[in-house]
Protein backbone atom coordinates (compact mmCIF):
# COMPACT_ATOMS: atom_id res chain seq x y z
CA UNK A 1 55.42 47.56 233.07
CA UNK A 2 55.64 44.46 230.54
CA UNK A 3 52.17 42.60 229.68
CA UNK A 4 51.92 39.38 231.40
CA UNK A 5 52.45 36.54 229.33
CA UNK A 6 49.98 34.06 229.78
CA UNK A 7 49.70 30.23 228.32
CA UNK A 8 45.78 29.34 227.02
CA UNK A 9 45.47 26.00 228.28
CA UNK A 10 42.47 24.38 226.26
CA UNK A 11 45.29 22.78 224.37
CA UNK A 12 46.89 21.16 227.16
CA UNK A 13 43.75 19.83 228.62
CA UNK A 14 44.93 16.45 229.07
CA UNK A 15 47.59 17.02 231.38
CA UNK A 16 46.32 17.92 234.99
CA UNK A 17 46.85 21.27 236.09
CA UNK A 18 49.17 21.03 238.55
CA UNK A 19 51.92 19.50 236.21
CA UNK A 20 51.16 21.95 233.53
CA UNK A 21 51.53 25.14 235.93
CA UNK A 22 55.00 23.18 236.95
CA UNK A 23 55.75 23.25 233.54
CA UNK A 24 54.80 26.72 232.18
CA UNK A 25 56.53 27.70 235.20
CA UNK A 26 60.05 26.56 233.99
CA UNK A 27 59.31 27.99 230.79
CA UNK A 28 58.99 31.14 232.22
CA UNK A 29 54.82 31.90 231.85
CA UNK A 30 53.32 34.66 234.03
CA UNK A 31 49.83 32.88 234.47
CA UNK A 32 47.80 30.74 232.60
CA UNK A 33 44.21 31.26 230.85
CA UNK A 34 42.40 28.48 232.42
CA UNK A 35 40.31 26.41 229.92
CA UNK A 36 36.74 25.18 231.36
CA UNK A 37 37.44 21.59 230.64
CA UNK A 38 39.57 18.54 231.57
CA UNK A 39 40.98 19.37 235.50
CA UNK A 40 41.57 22.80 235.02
CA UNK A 41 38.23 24.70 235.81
CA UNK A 42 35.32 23.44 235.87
CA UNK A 43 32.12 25.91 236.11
CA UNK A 44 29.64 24.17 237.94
CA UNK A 45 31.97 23.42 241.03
CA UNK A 46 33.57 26.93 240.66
CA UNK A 47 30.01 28.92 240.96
CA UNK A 48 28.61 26.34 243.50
CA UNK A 49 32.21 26.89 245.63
CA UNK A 50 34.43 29.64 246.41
CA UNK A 51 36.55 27.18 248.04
CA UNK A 52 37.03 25.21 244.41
CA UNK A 53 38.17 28.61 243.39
CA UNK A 54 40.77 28.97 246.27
CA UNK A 55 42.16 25.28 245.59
CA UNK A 56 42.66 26.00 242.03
CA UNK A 57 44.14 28.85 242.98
CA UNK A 58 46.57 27.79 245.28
CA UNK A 59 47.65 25.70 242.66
CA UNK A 60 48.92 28.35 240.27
CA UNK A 61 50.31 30.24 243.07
CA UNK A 62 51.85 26.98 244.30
CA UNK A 63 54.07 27.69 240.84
CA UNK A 64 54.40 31.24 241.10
CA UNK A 65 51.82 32.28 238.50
CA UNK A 66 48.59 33.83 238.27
CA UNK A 67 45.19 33.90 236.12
CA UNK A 68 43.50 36.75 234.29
CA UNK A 69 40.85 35.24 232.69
CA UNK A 70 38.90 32.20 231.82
CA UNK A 71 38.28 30.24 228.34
CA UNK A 72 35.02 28.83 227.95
CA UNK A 73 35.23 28.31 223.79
CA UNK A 74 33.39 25.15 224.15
CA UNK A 75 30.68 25.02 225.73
CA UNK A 76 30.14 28.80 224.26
CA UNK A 77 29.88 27.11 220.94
CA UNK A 78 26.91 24.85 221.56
CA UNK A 79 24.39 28.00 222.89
CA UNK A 80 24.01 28.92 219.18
CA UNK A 81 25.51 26.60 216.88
CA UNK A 82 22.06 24.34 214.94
CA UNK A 83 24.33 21.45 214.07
CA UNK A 84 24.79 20.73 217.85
CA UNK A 85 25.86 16.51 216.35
CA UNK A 86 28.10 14.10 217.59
CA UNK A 87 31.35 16.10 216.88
CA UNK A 88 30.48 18.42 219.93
CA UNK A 89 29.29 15.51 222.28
CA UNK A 90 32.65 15.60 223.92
CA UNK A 91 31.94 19.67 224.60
CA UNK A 92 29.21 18.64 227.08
CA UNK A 93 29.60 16.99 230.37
CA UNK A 94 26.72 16.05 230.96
CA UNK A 95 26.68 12.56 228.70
CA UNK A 96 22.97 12.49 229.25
CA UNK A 97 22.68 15.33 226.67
CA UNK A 98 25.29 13.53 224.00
CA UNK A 99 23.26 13.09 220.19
CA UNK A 100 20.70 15.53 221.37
CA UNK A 101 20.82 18.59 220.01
CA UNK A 102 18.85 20.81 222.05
CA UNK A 103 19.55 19.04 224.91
CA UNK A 104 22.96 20.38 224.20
CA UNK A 105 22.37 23.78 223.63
CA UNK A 106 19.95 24.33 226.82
CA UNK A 107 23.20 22.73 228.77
CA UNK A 108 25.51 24.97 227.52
CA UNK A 109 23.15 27.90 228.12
CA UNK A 110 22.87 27.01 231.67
CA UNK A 111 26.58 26.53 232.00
CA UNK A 112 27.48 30.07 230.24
CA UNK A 113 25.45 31.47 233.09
CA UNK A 114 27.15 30.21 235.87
CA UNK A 115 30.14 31.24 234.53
CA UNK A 116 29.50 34.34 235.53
CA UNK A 117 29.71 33.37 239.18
CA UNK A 118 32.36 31.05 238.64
CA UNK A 119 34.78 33.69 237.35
CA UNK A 120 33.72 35.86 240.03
CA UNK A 121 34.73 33.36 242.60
CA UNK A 122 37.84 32.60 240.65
CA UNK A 123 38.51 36.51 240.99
CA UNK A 124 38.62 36.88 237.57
CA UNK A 125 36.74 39.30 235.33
CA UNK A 126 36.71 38.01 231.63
CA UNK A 127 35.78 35.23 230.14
CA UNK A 128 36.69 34.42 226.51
CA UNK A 129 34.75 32.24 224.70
CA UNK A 130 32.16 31.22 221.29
CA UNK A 131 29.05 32.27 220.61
CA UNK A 132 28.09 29.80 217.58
CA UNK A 133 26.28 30.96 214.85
CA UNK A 134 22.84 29.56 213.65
CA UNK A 135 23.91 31.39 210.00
CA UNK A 136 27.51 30.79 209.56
CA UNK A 137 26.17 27.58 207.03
CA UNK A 138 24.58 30.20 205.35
CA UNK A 139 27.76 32.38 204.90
CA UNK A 140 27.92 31.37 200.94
CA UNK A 141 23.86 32.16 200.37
CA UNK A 142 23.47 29.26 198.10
CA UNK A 143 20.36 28.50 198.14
CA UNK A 144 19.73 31.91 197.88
CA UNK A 145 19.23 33.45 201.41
CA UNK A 146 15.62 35.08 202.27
CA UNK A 147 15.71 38.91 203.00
CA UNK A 148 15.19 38.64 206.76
CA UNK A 149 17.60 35.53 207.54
CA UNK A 150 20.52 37.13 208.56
CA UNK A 151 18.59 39.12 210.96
CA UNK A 152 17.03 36.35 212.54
CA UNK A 153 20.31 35.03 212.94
CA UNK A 154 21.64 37.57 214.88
CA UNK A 155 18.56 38.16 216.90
CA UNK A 156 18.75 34.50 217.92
CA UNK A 157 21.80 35.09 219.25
CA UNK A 158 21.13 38.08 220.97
CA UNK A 159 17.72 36.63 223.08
CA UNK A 160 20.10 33.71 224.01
CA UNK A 161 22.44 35.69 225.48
CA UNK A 162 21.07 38.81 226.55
CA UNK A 163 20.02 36.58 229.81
CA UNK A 164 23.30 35.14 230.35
CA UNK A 165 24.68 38.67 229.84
CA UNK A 166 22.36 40.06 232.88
CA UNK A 167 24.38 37.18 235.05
CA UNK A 168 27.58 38.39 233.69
CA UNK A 169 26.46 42.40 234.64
CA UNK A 170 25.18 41.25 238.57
CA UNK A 171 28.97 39.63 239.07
CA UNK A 172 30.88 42.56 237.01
CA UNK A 173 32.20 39.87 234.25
CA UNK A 174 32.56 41.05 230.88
CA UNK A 175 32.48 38.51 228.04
CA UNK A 176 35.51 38.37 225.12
CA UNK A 177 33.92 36.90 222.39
CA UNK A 178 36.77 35.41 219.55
CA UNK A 179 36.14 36.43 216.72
CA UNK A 180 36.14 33.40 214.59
CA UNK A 181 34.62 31.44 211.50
CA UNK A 182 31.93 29.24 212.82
CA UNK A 183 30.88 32.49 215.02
CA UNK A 184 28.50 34.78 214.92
CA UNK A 185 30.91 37.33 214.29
CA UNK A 186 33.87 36.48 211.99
CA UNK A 187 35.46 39.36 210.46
CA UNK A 188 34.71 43.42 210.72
CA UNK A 189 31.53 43.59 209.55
CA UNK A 190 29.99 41.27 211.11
CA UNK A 191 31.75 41.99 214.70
CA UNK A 192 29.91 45.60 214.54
CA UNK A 193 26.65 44.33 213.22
CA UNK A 194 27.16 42.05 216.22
CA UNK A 195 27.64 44.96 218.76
CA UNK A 196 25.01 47.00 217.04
CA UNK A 197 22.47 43.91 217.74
CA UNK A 198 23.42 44.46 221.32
CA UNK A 199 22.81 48.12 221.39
CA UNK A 200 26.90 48.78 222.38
CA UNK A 201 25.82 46.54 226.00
CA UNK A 202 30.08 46.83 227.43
CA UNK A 203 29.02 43.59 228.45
CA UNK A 204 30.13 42.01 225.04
CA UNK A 205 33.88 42.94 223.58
CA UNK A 206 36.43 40.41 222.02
CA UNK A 207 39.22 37.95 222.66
CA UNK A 208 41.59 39.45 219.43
CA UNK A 209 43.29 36.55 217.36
CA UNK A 210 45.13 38.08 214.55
CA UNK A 211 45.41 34.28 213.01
CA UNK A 212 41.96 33.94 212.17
CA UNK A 213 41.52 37.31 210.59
CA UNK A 214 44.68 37.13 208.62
CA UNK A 215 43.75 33.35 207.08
CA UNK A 216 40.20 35.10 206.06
CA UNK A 217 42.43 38.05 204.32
CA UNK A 218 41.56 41.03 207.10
CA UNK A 219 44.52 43.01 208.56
CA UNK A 220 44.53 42.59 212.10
CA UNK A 221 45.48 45.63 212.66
CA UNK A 222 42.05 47.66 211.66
CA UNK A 223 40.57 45.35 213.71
CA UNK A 224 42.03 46.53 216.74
CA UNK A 225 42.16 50.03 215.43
CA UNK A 226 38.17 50.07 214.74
CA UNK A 227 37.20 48.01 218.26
CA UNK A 228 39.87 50.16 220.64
CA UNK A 229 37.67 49.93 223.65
CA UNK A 230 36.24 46.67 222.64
CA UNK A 231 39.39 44.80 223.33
CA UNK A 232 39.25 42.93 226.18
CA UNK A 233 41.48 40.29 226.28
CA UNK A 234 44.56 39.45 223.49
CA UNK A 235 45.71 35.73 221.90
CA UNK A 236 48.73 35.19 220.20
CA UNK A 237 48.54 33.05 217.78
CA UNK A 238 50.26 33.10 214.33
CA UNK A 239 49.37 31.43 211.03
CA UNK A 240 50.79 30.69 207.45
CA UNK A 241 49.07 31.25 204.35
CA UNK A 242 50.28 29.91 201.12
CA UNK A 243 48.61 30.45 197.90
CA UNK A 244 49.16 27.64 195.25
CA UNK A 245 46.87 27.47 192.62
CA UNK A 246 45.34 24.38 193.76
CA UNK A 247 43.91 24.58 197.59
CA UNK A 248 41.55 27.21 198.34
CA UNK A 249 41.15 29.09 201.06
CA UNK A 250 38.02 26.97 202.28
CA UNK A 251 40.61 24.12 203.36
CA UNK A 252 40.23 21.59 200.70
CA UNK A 253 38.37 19.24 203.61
CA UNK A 254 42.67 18.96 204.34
CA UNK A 255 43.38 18.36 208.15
CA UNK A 256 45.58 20.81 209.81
CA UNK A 257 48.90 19.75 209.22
CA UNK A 258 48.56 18.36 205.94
CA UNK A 259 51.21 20.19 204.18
CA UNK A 260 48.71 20.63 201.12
CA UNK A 261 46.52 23.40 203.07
CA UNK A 262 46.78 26.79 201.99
CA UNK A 263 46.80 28.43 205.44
CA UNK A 264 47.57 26.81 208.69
CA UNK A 265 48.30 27.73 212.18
CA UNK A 266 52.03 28.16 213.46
CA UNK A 267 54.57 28.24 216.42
CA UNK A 268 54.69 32.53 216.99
CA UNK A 269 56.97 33.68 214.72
CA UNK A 270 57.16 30.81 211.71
CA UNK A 271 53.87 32.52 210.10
CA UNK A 272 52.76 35.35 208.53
CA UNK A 273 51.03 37.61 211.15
CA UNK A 274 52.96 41.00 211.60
CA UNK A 275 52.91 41.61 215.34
CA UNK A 276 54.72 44.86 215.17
CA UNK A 277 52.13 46.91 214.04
CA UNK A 278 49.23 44.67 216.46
CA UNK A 279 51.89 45.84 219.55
CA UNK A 280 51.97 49.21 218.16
CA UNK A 281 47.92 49.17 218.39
CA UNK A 282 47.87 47.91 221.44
CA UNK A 283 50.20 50.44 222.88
CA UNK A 284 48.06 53.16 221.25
CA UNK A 285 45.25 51.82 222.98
CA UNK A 286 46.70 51.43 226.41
CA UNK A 287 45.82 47.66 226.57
CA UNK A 288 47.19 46.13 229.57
CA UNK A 289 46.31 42.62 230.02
CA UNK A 290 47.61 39.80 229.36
CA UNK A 291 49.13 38.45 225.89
CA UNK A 292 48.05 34.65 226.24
CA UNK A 293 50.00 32.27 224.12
CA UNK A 294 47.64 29.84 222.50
CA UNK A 295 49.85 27.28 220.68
CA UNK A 296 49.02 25.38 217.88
CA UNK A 297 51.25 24.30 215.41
CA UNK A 298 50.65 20.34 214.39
CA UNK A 299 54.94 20.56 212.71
CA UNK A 300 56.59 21.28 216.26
CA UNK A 301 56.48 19.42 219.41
CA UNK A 302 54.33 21.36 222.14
CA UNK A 303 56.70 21.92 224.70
CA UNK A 304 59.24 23.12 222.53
CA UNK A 305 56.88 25.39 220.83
CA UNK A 306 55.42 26.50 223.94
CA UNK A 307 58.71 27.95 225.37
CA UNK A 308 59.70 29.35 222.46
CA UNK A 309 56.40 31.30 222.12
CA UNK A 310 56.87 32.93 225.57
CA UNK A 311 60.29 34.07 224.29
CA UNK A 312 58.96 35.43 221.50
CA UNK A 313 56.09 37.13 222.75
CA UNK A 314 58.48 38.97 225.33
CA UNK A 315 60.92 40.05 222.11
CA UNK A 316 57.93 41.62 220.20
CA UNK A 317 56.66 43.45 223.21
CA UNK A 318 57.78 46.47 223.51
CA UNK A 319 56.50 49.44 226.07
CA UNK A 320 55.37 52.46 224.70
CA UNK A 321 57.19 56.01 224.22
CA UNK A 322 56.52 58.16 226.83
CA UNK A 323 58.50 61.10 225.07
CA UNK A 324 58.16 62.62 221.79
CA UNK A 325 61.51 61.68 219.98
CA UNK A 326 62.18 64.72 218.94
CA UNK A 327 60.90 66.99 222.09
CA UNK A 328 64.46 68.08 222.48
CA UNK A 329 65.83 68.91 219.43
CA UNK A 330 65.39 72.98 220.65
CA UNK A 331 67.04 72.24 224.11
């Protein structure tokens, strides 16, 4: 059976939910991956009320499509992230918490528990989402790092989570973290050092987005190879990097879209990610949920890009064998 095709929709937060599932409809979507901000799903109401959950619901199915999992990127960010400023004022709510810091962070903490409830309710059972990363300033160790600040680091972030991660275990939710710059974990290494801190809790796997490993140089591939049963939910996403002797990979403080940025994200299938082999892995694997579009590309127009997407993501995936090729060569 194909993988549902699913449409991430923290990029289309400012159209309400009901004409977005009209539209991803006609485009031929399966579901959508709700986002946890603008009209689309919002935790508080969806933990305090199953019958929240059962009108957002009956919107999707209104449309014909369904929901696998929840994004929660936002408000994930702020539980560990120490420059909690005005950028991330509009990730919070609750205004009363805006150019406060910790205010913030004890908000989002709160929130990231009930989400565990609310995606229960919403008869979900993952939730993708950030972590932050009180060290990721430190991730060029200029000045020079002490010896026990990366540790601290990552024990911060496990005592502020292991607590929301007993919520998530009492409502059977497991939480996909993406692994990201800006997060915790980033690329290989860190991911296991990050699971390791955790003492392998199933609890804690990962949303896998082969654009921001292949920007940072790391082949997607190993990463699904070396977290198989870590996997728990799948973007696609693609990007384009561009060496010319002038940008750096850092991003040259260039917006996306500037056409002067080494690397930047694309429509599926106008960058540089290979998704044969990362279907390939997959199918070794036996992952079967959903492949969730998440479109950015600031050179196409959205809708455009977003059909096109689906239609690629159905080209590239392909079911596995279940026959050695060459079993009957002694018929």
């Amino acid at each position: 059976m194909p993988r549902k095709v699913t449409l991430c929709t923290g990029q289309w937060a400012d159209m309400p939910l009901d004409v977005l599932c009209q539209k991803a409809k006609s485009w031929g979507y399966d579901g959508l991956e709700l986002a946890c901000w603008g009209d689309h799903f919002n935790i508080e109401k969806a933990a305090a009320s199953p019958d929240y959950c059962k009108g957002q619901r009956a919107i999707l199915e209104k449309h014909g499509l369904g929901c696998w999992a929840i994004s929660a990127h936002l408000m994930g960010q702020l539980t560990c992230d120490p420059n909690n400023d005005s950028r991330s004022d509009g990730f919070c709510s609750d205004k009363s918490c805006h150019g406060d810091a910790d205010k913030k962070r004890r908000w989002a903490v709160n929130i990231m528990t009930l989400a565990a409830k609310a995606a229960k309710n919403m008869g979900v059972d993952v939730i993708n989402g950030f972590m932050g990363s009180p060290i990721w300033h430190a991730v060029y160790s200029f000045p020079p790092l002490g010896p026990n600040d990366v540790d601290e680091g990552f024990a911060f972030v496990r005592k502020t989570w292991e607590p929301i991660f007993a919520e998530f275990k009492k409502n059977g939710i497991r939480f996909a973290l993406e692994v990201h710059p800006t997060e915790i974990a980033f690329d290989i290494w860190s991911a296991a050092r990050l699971l390791e801190e955790f003492k392998g809790d199933k609890t804690l796997g990962f949303n896998f987005d082969p654009s921001h490993l292949l920007w940072q140089g790391i082949d997607p591939e190993k990463f699904l190879t070396r977290f198989a049963d870590r996997i728990y939910h799948v973007h696609m996403k693609d990007v384009s990097v561009r060496f010319d002797g002038e940008a750096g990979i850092l991003g040259s403080h260039l917006n996306f879209g500037d056409v002067r940025r080494v690397w930047d994200f694309k429509s599926l299938g106008h960058g540089d990610v290979k998704f044969d082999p990362i279907i390939r892995a997959l199918n070794a694997m036996k992952y079967q949920g959903p492949l969730s579009v998440e479109w950015e590309d600031s050179g196409m127009d959205r809708e455009f890009g977003a059909k096109e997407a689906l239609e690629f993501t159905r080209r590239v995936d392909f079911p596995p064998s279940d026959i050695a090729f060459d079993s009957n060569f002694d018929k």
